[in-house]
PDB file of N, CA and C in Angstrom:
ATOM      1  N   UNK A   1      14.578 -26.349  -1.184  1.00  0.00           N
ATOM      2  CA  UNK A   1      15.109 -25.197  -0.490  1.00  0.00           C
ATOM      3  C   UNK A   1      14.750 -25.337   0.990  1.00  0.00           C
ATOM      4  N   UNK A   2      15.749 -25.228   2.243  1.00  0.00           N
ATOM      5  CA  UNK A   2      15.421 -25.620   3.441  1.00  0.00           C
ATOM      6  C   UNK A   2      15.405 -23.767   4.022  1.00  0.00           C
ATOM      7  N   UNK A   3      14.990 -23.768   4.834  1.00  0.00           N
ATOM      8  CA  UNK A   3      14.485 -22.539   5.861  1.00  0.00           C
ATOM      9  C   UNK A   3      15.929 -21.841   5.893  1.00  0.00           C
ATOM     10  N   UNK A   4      17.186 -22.523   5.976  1.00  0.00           N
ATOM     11  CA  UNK A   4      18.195 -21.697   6.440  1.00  0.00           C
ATOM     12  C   UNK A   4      18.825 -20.801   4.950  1.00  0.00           C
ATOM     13  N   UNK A   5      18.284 -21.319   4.185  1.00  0.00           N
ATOM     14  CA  UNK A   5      18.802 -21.063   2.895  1.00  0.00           C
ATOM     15  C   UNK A   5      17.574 -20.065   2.307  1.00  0.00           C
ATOM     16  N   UNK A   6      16.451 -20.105   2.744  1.00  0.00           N
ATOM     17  CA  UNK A   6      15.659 -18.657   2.629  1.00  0.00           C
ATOM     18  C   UNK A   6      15.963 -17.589   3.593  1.00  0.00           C
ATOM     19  N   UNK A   7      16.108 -17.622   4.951  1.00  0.00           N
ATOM     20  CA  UNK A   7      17.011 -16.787   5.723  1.00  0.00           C
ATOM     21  C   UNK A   7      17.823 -16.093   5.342  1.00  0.00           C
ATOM     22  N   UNK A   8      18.866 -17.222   5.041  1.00  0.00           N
ATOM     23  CA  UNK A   8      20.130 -16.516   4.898  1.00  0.00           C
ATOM     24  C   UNK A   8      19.882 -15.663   2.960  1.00  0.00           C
ATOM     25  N   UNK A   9      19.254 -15.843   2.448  1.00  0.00           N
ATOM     26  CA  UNK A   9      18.740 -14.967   1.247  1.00  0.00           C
ATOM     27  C   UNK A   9      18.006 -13.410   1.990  1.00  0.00           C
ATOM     28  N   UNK A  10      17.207 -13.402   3.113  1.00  0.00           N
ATOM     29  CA  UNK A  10      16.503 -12.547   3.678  1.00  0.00           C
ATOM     30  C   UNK A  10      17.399 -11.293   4.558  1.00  0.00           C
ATOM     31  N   UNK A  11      18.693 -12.617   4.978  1.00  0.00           N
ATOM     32  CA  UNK A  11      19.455 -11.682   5.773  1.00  0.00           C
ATOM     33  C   UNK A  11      20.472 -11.174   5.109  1.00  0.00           C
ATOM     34  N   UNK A  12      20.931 -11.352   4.037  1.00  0.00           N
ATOM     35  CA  UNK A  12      21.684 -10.668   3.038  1.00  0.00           C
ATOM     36  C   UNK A  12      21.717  -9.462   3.277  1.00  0.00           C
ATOM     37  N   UNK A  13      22.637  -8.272   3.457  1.00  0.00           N
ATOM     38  CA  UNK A  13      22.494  -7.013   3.324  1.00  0.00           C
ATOM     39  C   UNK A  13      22.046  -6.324   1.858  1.00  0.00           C
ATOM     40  N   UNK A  14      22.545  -6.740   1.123  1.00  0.00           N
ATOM     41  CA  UNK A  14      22.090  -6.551  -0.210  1.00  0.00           C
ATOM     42  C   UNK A  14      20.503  -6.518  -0.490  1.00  0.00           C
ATOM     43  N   UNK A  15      20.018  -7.704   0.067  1.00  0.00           N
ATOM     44  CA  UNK A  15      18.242  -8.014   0.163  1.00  0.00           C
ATOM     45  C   UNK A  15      17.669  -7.180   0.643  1.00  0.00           C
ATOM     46  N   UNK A  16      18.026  -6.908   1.828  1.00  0.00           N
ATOM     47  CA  UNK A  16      17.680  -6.001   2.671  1.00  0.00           C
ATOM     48  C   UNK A  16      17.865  -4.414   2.796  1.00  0.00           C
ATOM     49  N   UNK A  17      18.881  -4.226   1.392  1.00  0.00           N
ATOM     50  CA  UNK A  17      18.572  -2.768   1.266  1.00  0.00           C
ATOM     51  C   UNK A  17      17.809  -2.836   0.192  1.00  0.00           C
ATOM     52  N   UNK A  18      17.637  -3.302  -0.575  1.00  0.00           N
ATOM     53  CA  UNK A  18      16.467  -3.491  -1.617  1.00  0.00           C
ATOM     54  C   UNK A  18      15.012  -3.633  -1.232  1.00  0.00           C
ATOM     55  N   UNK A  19      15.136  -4.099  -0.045  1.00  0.00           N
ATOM     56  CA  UNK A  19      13.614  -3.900   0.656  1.00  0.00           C
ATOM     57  C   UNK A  19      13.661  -2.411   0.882  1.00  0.00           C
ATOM     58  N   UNK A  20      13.876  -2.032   1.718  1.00  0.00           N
ATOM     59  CA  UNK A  20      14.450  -0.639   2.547  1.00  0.00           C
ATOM     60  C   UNK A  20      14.009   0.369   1.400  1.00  0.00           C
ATOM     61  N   UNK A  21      14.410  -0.049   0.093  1.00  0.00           N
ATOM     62  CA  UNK A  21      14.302   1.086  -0.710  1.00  0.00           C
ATOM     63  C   UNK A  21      12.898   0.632  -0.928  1.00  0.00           C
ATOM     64  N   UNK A  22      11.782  -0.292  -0.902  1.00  0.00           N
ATOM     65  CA  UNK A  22      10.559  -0.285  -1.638  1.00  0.00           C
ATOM     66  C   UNK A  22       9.711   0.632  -0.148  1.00  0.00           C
ATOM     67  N   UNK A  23      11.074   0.480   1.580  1.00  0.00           N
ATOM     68  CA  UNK A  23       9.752   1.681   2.454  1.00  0.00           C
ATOM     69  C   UNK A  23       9.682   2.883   1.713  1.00  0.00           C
ATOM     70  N   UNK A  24      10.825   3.068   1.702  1.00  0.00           N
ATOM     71  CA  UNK A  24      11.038   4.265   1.420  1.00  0.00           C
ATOM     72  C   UNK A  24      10.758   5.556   0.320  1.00  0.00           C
ATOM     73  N   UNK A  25      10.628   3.861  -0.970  1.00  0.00           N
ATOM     74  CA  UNK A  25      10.145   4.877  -2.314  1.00  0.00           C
ATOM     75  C   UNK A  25       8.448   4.780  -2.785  1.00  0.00           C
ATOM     76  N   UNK A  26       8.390   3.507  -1.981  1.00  0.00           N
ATOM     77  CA  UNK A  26       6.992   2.603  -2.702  1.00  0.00           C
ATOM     78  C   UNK A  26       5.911   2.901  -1.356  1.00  0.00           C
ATOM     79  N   UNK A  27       6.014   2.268   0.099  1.00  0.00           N
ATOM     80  CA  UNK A  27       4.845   2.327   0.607  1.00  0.00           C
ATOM     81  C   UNK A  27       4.188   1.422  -0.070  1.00  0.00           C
ATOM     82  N   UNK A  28       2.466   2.025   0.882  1.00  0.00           N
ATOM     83  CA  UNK A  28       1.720   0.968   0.492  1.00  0.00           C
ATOM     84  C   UNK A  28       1.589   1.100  -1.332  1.00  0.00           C
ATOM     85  N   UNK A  29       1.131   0.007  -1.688  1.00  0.00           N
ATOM     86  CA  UNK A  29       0.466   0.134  -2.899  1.00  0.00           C
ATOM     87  C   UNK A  29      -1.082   1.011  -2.399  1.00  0.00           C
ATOM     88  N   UNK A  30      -1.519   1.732  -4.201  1.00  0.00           N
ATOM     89  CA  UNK A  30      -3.107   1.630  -3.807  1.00  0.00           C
ATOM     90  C   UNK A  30      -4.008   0.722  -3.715  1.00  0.00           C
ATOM     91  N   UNK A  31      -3.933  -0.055  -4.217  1.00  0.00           N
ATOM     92  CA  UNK A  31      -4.719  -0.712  -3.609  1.00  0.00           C
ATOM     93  C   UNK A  31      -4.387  -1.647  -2.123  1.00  0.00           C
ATOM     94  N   UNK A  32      -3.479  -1.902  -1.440  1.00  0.00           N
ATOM     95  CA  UNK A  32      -3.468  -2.363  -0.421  1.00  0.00           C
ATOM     96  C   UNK A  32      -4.177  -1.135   0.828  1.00  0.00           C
ATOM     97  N   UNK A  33      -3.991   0.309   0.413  1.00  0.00           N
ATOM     98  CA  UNK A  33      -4.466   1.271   1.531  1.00  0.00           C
ATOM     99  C   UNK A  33      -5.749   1.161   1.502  1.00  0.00           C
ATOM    100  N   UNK A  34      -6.656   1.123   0.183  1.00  0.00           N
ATOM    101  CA  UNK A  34      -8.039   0.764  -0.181  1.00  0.00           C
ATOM    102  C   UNK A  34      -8.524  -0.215   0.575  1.00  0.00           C
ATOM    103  N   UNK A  35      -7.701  -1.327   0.786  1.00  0.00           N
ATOM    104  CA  UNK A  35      -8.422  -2.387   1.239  1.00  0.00           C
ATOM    105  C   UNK A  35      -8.297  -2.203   2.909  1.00  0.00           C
ATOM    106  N   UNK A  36      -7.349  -1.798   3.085  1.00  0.00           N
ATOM    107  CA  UNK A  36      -7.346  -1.258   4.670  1.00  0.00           C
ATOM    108  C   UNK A  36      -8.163  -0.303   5.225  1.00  0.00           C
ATOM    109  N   UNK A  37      -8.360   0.630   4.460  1.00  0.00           N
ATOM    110  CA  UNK A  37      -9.184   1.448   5.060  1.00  0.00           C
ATOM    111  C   UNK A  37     -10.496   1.306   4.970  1.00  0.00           C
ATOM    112  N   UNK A  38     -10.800   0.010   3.813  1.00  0.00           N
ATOM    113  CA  UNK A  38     -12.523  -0.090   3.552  1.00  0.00           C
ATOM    114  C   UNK A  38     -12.643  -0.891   4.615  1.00  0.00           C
ATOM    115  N   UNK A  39     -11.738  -1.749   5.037  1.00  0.00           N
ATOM    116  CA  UNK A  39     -12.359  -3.252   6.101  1.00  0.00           C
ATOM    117  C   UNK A  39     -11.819  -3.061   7.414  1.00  0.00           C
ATOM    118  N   UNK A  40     -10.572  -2.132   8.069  1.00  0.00           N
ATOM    119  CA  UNK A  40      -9.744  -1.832   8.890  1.00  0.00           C
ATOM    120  C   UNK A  40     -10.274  -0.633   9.776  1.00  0.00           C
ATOM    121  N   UNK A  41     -10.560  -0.650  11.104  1.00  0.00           N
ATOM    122  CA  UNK A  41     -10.264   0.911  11.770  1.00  0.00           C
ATOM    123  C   UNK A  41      -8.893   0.654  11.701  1.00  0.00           C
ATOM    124  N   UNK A  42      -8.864   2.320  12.531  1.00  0.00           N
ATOM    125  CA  UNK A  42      -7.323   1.982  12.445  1.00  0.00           C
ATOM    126  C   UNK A  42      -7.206   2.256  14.368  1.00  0.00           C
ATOM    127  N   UNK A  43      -8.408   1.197  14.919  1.00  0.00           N
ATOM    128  CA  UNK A  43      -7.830   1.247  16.446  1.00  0.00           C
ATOM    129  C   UNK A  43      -8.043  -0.341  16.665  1.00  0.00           C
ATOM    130  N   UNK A  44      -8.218  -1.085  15.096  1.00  0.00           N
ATOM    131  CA  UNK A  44      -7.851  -2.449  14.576  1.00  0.00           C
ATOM    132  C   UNK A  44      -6.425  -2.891  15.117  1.00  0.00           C
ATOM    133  N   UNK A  45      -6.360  -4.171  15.931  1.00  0.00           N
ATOM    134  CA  UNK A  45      -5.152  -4.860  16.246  1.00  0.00           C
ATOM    135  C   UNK A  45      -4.474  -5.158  14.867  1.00  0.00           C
ATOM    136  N   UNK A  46      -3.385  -5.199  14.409  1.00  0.00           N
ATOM    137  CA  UNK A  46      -3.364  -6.304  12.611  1.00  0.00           C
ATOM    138  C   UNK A  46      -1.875  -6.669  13.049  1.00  0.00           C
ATOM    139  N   UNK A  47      -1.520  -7.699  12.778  1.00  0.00           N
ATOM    140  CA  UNK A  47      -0.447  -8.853  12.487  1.00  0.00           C
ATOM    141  C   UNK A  47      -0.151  -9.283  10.977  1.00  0.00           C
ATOM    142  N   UNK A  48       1.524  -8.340  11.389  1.00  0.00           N
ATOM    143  CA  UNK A  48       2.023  -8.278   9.499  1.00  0.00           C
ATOM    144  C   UNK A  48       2.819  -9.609   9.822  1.00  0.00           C
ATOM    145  N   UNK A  49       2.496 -10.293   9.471  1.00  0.00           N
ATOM    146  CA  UNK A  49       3.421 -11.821   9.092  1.00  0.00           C
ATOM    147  C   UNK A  49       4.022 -11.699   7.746  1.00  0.00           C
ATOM    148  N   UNK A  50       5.574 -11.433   8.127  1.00  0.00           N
ATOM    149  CA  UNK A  50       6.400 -11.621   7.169  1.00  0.00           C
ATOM    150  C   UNK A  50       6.685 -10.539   6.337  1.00  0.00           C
ATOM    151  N   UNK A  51       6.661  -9.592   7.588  1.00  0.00           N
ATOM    152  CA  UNK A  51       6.756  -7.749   7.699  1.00  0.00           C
ATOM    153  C   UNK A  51       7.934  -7.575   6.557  1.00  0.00           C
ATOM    154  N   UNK A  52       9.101  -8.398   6.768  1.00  0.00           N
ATOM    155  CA  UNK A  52      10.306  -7.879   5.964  1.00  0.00           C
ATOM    156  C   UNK A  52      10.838  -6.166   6.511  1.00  0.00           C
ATOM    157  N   UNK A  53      10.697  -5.540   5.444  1.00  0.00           N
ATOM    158  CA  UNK A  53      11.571  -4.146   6.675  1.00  0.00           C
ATOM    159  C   UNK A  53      10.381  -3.221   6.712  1.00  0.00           C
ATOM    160  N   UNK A  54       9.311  -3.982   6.950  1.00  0.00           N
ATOM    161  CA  UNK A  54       7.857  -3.169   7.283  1.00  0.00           C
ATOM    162  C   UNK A  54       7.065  -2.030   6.372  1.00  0.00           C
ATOM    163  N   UNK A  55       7.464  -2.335   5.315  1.00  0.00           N
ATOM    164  CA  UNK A  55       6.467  -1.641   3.939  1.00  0.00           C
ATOM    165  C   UNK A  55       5.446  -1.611   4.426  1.00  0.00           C
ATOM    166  N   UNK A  56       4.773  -2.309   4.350  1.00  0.00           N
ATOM    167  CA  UNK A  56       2.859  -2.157   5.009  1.00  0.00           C
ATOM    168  C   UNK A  56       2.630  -2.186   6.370  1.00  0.00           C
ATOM    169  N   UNK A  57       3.486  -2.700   7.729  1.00  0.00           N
ATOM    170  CA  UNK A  57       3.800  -2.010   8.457  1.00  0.00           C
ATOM    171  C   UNK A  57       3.616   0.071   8.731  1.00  0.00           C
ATOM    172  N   UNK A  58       5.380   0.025   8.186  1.00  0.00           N
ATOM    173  CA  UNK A  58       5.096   1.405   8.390  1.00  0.00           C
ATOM    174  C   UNK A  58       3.800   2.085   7.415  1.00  0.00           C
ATOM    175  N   UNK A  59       3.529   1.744   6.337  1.00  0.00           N
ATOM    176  CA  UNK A  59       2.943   2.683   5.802  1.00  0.00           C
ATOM    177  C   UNK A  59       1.139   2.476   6.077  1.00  0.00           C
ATOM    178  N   UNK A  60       1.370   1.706   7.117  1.00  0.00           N
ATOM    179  CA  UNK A  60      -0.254   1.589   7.635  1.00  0.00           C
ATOM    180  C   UNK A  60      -0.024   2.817   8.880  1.00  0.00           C
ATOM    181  N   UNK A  61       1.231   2.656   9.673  1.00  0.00           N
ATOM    182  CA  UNK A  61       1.405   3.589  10.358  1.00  0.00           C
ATOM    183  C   UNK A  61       1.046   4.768  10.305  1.00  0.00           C
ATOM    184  N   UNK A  62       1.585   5.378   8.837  1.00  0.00           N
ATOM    185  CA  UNK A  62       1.095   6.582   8.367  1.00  0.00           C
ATOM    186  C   UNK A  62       0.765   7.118   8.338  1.00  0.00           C
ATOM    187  N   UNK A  63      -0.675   6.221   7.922  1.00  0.00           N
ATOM    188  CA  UNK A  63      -2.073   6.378   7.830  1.00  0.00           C
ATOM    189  C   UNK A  63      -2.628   6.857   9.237  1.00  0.00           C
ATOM    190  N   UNK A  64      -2.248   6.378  10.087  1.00  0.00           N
ATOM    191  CA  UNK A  64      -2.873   6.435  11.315  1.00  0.00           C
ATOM    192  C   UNK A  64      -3.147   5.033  12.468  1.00  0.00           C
ATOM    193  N   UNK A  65      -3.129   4.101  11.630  1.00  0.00           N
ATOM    194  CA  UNK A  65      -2.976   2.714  12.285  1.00  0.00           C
ATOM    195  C   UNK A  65      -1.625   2.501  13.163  1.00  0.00           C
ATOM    196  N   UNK A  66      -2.195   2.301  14.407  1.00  0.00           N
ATOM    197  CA  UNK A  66      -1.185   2.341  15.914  1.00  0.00           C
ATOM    198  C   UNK A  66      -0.687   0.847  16.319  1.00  0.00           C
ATOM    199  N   UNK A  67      -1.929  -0.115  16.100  1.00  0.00           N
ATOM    200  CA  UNK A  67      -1.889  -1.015  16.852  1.00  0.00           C
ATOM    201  C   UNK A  67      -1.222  -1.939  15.706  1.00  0.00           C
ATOM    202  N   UNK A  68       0.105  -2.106  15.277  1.00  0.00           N
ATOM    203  CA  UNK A  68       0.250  -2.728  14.367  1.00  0.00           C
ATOM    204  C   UNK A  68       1.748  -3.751  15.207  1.00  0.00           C
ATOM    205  N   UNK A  69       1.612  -5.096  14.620  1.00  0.00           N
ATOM    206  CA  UNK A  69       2.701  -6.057  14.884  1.00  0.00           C
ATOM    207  C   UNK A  69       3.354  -6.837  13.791  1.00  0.00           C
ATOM    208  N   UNK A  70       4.815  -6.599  13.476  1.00  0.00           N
ATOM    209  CA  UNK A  70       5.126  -6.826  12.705  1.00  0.00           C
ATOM    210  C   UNK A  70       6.383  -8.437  12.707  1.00  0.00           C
ATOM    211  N   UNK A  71       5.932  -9.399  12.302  1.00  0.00           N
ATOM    212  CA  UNK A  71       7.124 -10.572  12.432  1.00  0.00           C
ATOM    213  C   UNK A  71       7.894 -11.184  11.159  1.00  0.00           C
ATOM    214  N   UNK A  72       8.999 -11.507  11.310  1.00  0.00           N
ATOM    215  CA  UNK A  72       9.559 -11.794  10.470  1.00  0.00           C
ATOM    216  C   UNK A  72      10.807 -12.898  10.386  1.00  0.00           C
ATOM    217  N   UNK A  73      11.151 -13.493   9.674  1.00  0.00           N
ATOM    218  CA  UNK A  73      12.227 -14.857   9.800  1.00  0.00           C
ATOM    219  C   UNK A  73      13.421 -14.236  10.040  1.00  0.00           C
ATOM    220  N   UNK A  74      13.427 -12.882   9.140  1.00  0.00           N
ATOM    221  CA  UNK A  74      14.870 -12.316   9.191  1.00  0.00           C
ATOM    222  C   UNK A  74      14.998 -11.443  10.135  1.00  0.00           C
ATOM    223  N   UNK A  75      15.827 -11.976  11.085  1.00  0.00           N
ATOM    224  CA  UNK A  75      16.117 -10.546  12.166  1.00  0.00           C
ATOM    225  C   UNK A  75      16.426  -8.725  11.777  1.00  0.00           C
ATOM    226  N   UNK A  76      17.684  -8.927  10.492  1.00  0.00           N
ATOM    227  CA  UNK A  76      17.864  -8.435   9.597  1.00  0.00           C
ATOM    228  C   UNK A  76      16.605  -7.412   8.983  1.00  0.00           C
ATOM    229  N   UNK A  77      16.028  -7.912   8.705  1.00  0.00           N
ATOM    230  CA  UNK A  77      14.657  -7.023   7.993  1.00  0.00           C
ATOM    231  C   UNK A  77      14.087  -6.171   9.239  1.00  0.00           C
ATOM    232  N   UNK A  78      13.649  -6.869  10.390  1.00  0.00           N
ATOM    233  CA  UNK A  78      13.193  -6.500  11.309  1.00  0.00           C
ATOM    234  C   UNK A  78      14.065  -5.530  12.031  1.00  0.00           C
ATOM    235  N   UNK A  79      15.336  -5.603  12.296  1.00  0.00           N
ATOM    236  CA  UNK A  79      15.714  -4.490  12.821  1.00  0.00           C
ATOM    237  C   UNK A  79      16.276  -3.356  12.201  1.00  0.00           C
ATOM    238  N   UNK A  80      15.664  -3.620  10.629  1.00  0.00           N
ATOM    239  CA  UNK A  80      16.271  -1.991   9.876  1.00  0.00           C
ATOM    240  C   UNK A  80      14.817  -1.641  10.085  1.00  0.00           C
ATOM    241  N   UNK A  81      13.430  -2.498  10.266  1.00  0.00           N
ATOM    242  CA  UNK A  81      12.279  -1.885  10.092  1.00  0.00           C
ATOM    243  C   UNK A  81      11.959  -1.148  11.492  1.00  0.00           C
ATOM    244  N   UNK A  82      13.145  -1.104  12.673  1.00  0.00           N
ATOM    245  CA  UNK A  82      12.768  -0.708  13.886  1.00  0.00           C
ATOM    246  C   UNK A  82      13.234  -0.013  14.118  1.00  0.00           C
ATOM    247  N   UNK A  83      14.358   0.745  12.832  1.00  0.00           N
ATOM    248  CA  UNK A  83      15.531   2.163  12.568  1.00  0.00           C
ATOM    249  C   UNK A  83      14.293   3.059  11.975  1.00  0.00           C
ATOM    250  N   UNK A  84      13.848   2.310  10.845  1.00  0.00           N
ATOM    251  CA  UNK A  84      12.959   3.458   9.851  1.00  0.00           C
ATOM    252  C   UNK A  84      11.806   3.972  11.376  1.00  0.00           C
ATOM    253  N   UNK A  85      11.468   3.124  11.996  1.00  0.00           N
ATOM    254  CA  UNK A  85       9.819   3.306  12.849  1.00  0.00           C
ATOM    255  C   UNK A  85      10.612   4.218  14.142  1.00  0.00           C
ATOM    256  N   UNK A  86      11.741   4.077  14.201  1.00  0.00           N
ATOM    257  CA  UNK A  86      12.241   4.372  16.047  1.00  0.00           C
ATOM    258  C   UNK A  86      11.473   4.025  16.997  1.00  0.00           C
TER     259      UNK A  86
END
């Protein structure tokens, strides 16, 4: 499988509302907020590599975590995750 052929799976609209629905319905898991908040301030820099449409992103946001950066292969993911955040 070469890079353009995971992309173009990422940039799918279809993919990408299926992400969209895990901001929207899912958030963090519990245990991912657990682990953030036991080891994390939240005036902590953190780098989401491979944000997708920013599930743990936004939902660190939430929480209160400001300083957050989110990257991703798919432009696609990234700019529905910059509709949900404004």
């Amino acid at each position: 499988m070469n890079i353009e052929t995971v992309k173009g799976y990422f940039d799918d609209p279809r993919t990408v509302d299926h992400y969209m629905k895990a901001v929207a319905n899912v958030g963090l898991w519990e245990s991912e907020e657990a682990v953030f908040c036991e080891y994390f301030d939240e005036s902590d820099r953190i780098l989401d590599l491979g944000c997708g449409a920013g599930r743990i992103a936004l939902g660190l946001n939430r929480l209160g975590y400001e300083r957050i950066v989110g990257a991703d292969l798919s432009l696609k993911m990234v700019e529905r995750a910059q509709e949900v955040a404004g």
